[in-house]
N, C-alpha and C. Protein backbone atom coordinates (compact mmCIF):
# COMPACT_ATOMS: atom_id res chain seq x y z
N UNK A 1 -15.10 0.60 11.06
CA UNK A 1 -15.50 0.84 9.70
C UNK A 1 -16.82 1.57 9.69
N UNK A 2 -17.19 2.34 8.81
CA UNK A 2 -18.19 3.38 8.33
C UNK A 2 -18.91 2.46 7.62
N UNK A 3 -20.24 2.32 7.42
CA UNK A 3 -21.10 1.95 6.58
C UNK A 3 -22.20 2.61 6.78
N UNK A 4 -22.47 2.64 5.31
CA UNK A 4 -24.10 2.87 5.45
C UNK A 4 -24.02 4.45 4.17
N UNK A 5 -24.66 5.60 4.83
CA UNK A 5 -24.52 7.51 4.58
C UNK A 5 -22.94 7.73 4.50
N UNK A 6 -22.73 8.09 3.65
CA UNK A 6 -21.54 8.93 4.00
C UNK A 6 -21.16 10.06 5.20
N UNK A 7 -20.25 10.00 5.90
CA UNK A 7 -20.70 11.21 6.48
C UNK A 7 -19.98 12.69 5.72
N UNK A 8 -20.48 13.72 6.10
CA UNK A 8 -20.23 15.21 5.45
C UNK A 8 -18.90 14.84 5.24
N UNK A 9 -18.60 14.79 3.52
CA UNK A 9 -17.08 15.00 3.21
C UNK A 9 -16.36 14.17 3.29
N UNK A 10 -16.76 12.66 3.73
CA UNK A 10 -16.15 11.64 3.58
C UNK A 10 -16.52 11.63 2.09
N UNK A 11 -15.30 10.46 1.75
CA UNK A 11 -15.06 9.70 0.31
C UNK A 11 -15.42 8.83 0.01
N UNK A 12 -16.99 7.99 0.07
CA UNK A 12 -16.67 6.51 -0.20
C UNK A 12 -16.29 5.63 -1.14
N UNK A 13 -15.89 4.67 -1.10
CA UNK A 13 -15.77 3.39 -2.07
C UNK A 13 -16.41 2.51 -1.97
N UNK A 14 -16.75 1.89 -3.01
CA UNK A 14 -17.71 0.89 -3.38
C UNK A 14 -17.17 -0.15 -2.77
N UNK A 15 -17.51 -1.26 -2.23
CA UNK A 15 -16.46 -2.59 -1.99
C UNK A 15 -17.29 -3.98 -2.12
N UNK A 16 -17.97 -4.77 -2.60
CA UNK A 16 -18.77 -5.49 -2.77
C UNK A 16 -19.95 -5.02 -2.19
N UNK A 17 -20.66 -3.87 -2.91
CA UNK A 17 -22.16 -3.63 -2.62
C UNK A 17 -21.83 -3.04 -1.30
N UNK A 18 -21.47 -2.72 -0.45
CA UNK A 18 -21.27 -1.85 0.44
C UNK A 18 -20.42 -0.39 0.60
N UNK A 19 -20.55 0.38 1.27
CA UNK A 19 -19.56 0.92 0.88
C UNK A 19 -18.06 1.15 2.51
N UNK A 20 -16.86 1.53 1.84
CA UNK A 20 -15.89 1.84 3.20
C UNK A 20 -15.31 3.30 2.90
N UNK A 21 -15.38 3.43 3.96
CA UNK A 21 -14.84 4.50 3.85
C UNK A 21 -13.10 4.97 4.12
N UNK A 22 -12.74 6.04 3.54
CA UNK A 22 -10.96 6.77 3.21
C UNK A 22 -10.61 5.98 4.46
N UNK A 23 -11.38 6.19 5.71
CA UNK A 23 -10.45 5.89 6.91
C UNK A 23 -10.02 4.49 7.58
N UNK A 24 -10.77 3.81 7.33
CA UNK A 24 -10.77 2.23 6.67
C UNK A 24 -9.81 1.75 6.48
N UNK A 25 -9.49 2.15 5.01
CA UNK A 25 -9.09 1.88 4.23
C UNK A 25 -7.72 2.64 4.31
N UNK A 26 -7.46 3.66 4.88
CA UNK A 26 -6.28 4.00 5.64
C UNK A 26 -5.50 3.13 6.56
N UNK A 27 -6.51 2.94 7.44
CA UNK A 27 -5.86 1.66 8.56
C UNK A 27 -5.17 0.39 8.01
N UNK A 28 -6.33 -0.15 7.15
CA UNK A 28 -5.78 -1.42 6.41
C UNK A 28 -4.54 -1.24 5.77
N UNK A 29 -4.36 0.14 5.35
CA UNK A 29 -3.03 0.46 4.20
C UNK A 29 -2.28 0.05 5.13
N UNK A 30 -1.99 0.97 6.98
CA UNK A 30 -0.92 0.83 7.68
C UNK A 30 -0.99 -0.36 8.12
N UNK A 31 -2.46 -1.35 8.50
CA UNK A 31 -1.94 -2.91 9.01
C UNK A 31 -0.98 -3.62 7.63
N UNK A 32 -1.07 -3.29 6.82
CA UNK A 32 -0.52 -3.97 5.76
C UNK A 32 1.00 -3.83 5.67
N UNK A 33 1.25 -2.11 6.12
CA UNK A 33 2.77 -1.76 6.39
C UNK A 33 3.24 -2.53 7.64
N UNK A 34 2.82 -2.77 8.43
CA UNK A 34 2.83 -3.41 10.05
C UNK A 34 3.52 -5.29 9.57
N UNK A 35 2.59 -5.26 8.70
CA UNK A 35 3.14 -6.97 8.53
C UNK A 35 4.25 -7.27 7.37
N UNK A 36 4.13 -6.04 6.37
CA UNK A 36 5.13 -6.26 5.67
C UNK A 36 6.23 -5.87 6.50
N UNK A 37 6.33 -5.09 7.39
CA UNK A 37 7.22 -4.15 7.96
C UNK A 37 8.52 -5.86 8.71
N UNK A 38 7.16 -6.23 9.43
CA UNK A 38 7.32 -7.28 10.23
C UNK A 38 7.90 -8.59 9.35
N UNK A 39 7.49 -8.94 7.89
CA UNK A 39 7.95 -9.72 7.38
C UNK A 39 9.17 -9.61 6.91
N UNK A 40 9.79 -8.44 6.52
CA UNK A 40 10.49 -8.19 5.82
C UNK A 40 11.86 -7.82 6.87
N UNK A 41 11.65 -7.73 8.38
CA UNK A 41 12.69 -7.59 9.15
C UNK A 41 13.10 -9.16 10.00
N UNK A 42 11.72 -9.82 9.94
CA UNK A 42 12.16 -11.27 10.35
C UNK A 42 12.31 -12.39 9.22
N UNK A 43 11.51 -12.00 8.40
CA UNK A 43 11.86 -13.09 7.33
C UNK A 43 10.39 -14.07 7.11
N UNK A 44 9.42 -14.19 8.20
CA UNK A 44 8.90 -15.29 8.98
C UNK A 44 7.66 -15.28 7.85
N UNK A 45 7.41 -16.27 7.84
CA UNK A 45 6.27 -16.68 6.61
C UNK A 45 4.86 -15.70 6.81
N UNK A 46 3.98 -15.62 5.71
CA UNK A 46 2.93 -14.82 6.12
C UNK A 46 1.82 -15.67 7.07
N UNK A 47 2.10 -16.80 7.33
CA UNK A 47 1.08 -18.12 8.10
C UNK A 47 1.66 -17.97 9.38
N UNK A 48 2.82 -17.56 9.99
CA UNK A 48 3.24 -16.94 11.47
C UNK A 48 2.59 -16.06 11.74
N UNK A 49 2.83 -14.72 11.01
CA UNK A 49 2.71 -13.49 11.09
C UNK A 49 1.36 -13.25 11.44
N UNK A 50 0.22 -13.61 10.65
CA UNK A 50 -0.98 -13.21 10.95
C UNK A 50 -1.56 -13.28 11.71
N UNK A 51 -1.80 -15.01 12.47
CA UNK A 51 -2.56 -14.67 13.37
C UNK A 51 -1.92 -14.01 14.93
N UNK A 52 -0.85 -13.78 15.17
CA UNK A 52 -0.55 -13.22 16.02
C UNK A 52 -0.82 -11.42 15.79
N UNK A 53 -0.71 -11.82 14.66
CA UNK A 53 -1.11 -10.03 14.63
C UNK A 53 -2.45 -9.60 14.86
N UNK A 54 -3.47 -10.44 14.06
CA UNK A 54 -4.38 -10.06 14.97
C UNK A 54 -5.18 -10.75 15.94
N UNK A 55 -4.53 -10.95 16.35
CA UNK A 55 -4.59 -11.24 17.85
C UNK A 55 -4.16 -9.97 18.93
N UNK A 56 -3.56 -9.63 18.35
CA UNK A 56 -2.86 -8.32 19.07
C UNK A 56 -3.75 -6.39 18.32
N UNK A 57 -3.98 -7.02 17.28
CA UNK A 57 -4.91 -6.09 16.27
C UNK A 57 -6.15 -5.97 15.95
N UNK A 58 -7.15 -5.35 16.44
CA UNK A 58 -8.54 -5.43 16.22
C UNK A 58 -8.99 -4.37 15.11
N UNK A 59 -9.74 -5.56 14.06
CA UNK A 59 -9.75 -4.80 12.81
C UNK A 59 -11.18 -5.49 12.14
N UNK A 60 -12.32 -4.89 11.92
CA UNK A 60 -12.90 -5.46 10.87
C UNK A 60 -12.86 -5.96 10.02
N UNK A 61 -14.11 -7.10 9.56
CA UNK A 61 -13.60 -7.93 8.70
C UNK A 61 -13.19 -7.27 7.00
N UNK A 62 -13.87 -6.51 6.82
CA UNK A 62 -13.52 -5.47 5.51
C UNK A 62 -11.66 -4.71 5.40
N UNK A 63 -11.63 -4.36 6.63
CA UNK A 63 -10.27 -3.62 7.17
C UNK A 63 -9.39 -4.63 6.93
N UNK A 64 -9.55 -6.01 7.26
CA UNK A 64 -8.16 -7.24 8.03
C UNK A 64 -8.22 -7.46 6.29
N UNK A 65 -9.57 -7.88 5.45
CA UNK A 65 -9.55 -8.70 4.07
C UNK A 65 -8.48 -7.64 3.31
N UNK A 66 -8.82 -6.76 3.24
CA UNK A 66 -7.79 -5.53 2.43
C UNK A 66 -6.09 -5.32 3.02
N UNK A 67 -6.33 -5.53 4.10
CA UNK A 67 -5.06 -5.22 4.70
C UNK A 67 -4.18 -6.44 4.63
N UNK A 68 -4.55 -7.75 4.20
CA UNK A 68 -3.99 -8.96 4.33
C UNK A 68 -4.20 -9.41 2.67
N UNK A 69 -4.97 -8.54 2.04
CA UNK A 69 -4.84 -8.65 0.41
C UNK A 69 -3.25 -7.97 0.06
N UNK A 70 -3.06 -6.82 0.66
CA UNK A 70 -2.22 -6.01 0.01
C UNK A 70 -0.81 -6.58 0.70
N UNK A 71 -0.59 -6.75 1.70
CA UNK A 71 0.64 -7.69 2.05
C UNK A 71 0.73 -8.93 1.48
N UNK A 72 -0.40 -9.79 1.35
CA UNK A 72 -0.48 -10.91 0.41
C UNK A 72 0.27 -10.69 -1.51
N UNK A 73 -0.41 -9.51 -2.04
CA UNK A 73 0.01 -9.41 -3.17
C UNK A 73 1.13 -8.48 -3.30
N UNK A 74 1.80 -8.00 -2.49
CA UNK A 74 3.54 -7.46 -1.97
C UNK A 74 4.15 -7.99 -2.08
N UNK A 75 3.95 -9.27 -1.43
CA UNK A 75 4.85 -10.28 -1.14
C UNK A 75 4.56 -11.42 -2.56
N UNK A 76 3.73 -11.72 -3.03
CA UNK A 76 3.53 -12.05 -4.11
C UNK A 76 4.29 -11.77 -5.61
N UNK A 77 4.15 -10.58 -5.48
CA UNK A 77 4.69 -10.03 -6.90
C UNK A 77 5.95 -9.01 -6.21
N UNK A 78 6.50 -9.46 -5.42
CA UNK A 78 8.07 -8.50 -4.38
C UNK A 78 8.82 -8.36 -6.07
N UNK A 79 8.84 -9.20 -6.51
CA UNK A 79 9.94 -9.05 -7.60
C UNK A 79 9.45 -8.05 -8.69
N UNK A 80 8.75 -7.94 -9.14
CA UNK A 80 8.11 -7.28 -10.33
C UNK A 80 8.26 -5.94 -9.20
N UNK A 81 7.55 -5.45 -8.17
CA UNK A 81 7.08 -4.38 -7.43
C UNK A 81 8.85 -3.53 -7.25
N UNK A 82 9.55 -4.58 -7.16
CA UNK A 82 10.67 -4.32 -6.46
C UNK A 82 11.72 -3.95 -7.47
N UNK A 83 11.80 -4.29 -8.99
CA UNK A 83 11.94 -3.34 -9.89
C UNK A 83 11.06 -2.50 -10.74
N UNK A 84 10.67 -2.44 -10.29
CA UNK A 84 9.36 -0.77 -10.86
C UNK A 84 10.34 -0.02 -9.55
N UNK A 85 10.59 -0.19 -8.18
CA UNK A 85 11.40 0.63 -7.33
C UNK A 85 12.32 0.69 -7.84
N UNK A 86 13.16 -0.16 -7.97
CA UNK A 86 14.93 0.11 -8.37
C UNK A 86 14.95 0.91 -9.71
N UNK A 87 13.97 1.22 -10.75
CA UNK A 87 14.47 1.70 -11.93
C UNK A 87 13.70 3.41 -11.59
N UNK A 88 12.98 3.34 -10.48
CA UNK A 88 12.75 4.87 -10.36
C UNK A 88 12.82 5.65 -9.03
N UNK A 89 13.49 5.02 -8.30
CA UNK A 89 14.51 5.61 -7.30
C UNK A 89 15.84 5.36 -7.64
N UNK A 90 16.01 6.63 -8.13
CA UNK A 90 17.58 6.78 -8.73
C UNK A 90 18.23 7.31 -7.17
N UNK A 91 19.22 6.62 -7.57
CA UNK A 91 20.56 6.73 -6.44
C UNK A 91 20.56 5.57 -5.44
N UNK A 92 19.15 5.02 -5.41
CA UNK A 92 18.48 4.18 -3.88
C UNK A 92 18.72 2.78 -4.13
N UNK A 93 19.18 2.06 -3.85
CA UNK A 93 19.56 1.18 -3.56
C UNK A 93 18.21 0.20 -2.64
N UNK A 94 17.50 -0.99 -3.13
CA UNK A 94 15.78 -1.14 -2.08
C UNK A 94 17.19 -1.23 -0.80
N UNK A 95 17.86 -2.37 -0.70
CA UNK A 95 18.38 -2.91 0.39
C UNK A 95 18.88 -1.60 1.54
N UNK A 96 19.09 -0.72 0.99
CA UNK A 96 19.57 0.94 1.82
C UNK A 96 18.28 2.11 2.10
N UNK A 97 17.30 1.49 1.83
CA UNK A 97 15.82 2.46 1.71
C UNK A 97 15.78 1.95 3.22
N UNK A 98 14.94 3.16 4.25
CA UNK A 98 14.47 2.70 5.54
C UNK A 98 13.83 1.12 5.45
N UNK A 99 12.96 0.40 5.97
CA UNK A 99 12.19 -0.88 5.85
C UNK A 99 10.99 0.05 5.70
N UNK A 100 10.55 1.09 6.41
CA UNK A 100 9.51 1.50 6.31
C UNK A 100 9.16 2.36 5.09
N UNK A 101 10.24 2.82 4.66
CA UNK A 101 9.94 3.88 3.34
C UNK A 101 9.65 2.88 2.12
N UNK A 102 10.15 1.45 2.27
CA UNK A 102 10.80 0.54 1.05
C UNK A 102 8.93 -0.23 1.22
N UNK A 103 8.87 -0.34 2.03
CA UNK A 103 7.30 -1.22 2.11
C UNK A 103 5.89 -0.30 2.33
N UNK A 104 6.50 0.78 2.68
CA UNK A 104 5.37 2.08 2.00
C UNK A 104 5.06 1.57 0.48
N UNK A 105 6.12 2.00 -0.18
CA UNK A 105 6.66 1.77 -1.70
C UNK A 105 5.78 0.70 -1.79
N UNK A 106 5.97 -0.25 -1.64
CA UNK A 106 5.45 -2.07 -2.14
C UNK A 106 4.26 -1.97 -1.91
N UNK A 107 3.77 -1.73 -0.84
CA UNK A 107 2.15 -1.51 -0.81
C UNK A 107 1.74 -0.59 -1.96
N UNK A 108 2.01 0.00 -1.90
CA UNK A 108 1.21 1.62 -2.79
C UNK A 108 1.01 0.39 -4.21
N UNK A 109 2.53 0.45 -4.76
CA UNK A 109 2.42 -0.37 -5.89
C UNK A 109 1.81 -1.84 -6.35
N UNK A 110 1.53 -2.36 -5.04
CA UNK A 110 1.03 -3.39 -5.33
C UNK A 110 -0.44 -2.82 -5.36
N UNK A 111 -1.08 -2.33 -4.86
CA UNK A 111 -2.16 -1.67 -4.97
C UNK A 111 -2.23 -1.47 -6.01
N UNK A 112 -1.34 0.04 -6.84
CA UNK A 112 -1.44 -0.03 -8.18
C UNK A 112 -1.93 -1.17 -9.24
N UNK A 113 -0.82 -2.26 -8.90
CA UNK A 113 -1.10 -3.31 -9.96
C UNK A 113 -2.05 -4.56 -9.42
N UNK A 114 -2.70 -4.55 -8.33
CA UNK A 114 -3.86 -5.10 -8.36
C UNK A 114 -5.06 -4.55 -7.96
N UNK A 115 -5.62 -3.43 -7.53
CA UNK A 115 -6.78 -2.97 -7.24
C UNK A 115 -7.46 -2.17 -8.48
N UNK A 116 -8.33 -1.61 -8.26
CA UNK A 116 -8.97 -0.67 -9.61
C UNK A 116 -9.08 0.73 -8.86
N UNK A 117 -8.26 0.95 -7.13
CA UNK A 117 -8.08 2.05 -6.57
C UNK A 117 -7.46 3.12 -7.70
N UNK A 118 -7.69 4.65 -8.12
CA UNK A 118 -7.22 5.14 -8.59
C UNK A 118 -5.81 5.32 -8.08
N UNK A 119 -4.79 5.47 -8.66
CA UNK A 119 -3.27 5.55 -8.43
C UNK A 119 -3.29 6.88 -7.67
N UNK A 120 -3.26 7.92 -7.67
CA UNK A 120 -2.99 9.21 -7.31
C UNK A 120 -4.17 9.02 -6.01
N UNK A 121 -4.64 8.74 -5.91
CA UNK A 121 -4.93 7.82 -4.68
C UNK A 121 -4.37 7.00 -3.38
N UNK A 122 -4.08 6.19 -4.02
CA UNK A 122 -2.49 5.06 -3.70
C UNK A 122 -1.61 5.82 -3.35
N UNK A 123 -1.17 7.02 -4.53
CA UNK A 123 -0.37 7.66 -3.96
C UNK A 123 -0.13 8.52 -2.50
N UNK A 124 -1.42 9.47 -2.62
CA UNK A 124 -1.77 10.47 -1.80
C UNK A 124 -1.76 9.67 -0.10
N UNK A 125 -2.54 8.24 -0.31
CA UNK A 125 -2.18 7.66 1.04
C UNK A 125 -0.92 7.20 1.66
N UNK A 126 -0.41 7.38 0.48
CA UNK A 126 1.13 6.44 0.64
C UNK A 126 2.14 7.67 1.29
N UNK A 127 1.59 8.54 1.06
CA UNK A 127 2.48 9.93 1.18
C UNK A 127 2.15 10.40 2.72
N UNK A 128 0.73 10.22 3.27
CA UNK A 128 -0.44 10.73 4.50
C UNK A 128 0.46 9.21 5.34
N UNK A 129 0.85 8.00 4.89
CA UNK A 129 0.89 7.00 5.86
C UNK A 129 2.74 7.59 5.96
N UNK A 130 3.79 7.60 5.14
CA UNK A 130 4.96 8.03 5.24
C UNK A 130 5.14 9.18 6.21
N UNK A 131 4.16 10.02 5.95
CA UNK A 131 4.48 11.30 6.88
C UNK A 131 4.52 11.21 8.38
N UNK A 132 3.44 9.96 8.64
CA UNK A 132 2.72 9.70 10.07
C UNK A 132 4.22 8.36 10.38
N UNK A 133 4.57 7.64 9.42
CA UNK A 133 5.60 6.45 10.42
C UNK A 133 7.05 7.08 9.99
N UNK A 134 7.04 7.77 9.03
CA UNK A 134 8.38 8.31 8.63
C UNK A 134 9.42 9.06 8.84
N UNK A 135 8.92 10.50 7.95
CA UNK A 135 8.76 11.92 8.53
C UNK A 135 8.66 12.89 7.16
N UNK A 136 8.73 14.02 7.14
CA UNK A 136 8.46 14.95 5.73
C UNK A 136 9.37 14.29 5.00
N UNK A 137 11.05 14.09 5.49
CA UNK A 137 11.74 14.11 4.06
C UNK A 137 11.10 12.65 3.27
N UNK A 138 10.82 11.99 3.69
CA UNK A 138 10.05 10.84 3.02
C UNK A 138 8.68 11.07 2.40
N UNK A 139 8.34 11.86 2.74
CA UNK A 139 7.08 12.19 1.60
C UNK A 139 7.34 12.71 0.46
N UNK A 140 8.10 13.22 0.04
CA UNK A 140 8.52 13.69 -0.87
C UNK A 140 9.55 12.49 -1.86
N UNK A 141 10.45 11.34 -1.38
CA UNK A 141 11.17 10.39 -1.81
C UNK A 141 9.81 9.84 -2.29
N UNK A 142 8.84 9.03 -1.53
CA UNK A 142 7.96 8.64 -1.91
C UNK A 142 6.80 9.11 -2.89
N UNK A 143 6.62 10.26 -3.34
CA UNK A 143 6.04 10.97 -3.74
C UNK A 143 6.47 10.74 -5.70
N UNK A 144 7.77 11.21 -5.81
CA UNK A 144 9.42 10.80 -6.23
C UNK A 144 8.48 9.83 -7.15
N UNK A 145 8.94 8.53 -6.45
CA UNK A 145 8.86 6.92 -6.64
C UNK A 145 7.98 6.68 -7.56
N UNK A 146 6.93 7.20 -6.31
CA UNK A 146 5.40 6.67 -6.88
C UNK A 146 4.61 7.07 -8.06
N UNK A 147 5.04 8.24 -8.34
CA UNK A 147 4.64 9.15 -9.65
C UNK A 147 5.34 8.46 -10.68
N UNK A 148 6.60 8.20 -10.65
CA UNK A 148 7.09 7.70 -11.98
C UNK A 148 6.99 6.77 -12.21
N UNK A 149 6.63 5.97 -11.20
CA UNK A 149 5.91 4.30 -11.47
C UNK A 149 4.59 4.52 -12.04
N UNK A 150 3.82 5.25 -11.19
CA UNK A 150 2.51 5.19 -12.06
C UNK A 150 2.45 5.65 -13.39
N UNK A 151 3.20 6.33 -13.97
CA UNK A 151 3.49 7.35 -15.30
C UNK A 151 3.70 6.30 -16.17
N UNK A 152 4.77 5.04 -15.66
CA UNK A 152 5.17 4.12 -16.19
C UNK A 152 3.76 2.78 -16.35
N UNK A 153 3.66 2.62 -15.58
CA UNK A 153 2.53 1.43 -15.74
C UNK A 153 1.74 2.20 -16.33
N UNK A 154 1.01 3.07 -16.66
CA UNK A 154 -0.05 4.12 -16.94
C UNK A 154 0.09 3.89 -18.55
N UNK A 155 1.43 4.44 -18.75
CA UNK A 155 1.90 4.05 -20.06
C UNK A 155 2.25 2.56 -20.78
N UNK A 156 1.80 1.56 -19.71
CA UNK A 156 1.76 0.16 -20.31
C UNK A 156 0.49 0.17 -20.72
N UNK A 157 -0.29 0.36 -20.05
CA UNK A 157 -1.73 0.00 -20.43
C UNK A 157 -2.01 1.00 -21.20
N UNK A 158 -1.44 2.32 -21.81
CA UNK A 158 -1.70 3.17 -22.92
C UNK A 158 -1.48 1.84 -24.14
N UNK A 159 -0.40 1.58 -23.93
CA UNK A 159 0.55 1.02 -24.96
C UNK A 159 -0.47 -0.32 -25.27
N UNK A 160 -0.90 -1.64 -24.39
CA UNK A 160 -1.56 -2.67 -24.33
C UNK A 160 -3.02 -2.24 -25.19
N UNK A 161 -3.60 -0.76 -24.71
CA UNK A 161 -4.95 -0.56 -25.64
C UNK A 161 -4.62 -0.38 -27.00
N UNK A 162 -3.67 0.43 -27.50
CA UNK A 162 -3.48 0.97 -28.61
C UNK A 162 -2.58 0.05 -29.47
């Protein structure tokens, strides 16, 4: 993790009075894909999963808190996250989506609906982490997804102010 100056052209974020930086906060996105990836092909509670993971994973404490927030609230709100997917991946079926394209998806969105990360944000990483475990044609499915979810929630909270 980065703290402190930014360096030239990094992005930072605020995170309780400190700041982290894009790349960080990148990692944490993919440890988060790693355990959902992992939960969601064994089944195995998130109280297995962790500490073997890192145990096997060396991650700062800023990196592991974020990365074990966002699998935490995935798996939390799977149902809500998991139709915001089914009503805007037309044709897709979650159960027929790769595991990895389907929990790309769940992260991003759970992000969406619990962080104050800007969405097109969420997105843009979600698209940079798909490309790297996926491949192109998935950046673009994901891309797809994630836009019309955010368009959609975007437009709840239009709707909730007004």
């Amino acid at each position: 993790m980065i703290r402190g100056e930014a360096p030239r052209g990094a992005s930072p974020i605020a995170l309780e009075g400190d700041y982290l930086y894009m790349s960080s906060r990148r990692k944490a996105r993919e440890y988060a894909l790693h355990l959902l990836f992992q939960h969601d092909l064994g089944n195995n509670k998130p109280d297995e999963i962790l500490p073997l993971f890192w145990k096997l994973n060396k991650a700062d404490d800023v990196t592991r808190e974020f990365s074990e927030f966002l699998f935490r609230e995935a798996l939390r709100k799977k149902k809500d996250i998991d139709q915001l997917i089914r009503r805007h991946a037309l044709h897709w079926r979650i159960d027929r989506m790769s595991a990895v394209d389907r929990n790309i998806l769940r992260i991003a969105v759970a992000e969406f609906l619990s962080t104050p990360t800007p969405k097109v944000v969420a997105i843009d990483e979600a698209i940079e982490i798909a490309r790297k475990y996926s491949g192109d044609e998935a950046t673009e499915f994901v891309n797809g997804v994630l836009d019309a979810i955010r368009a959609e929630v975007e437009g709840e909270g239009k709707k909730a102010e007004g």
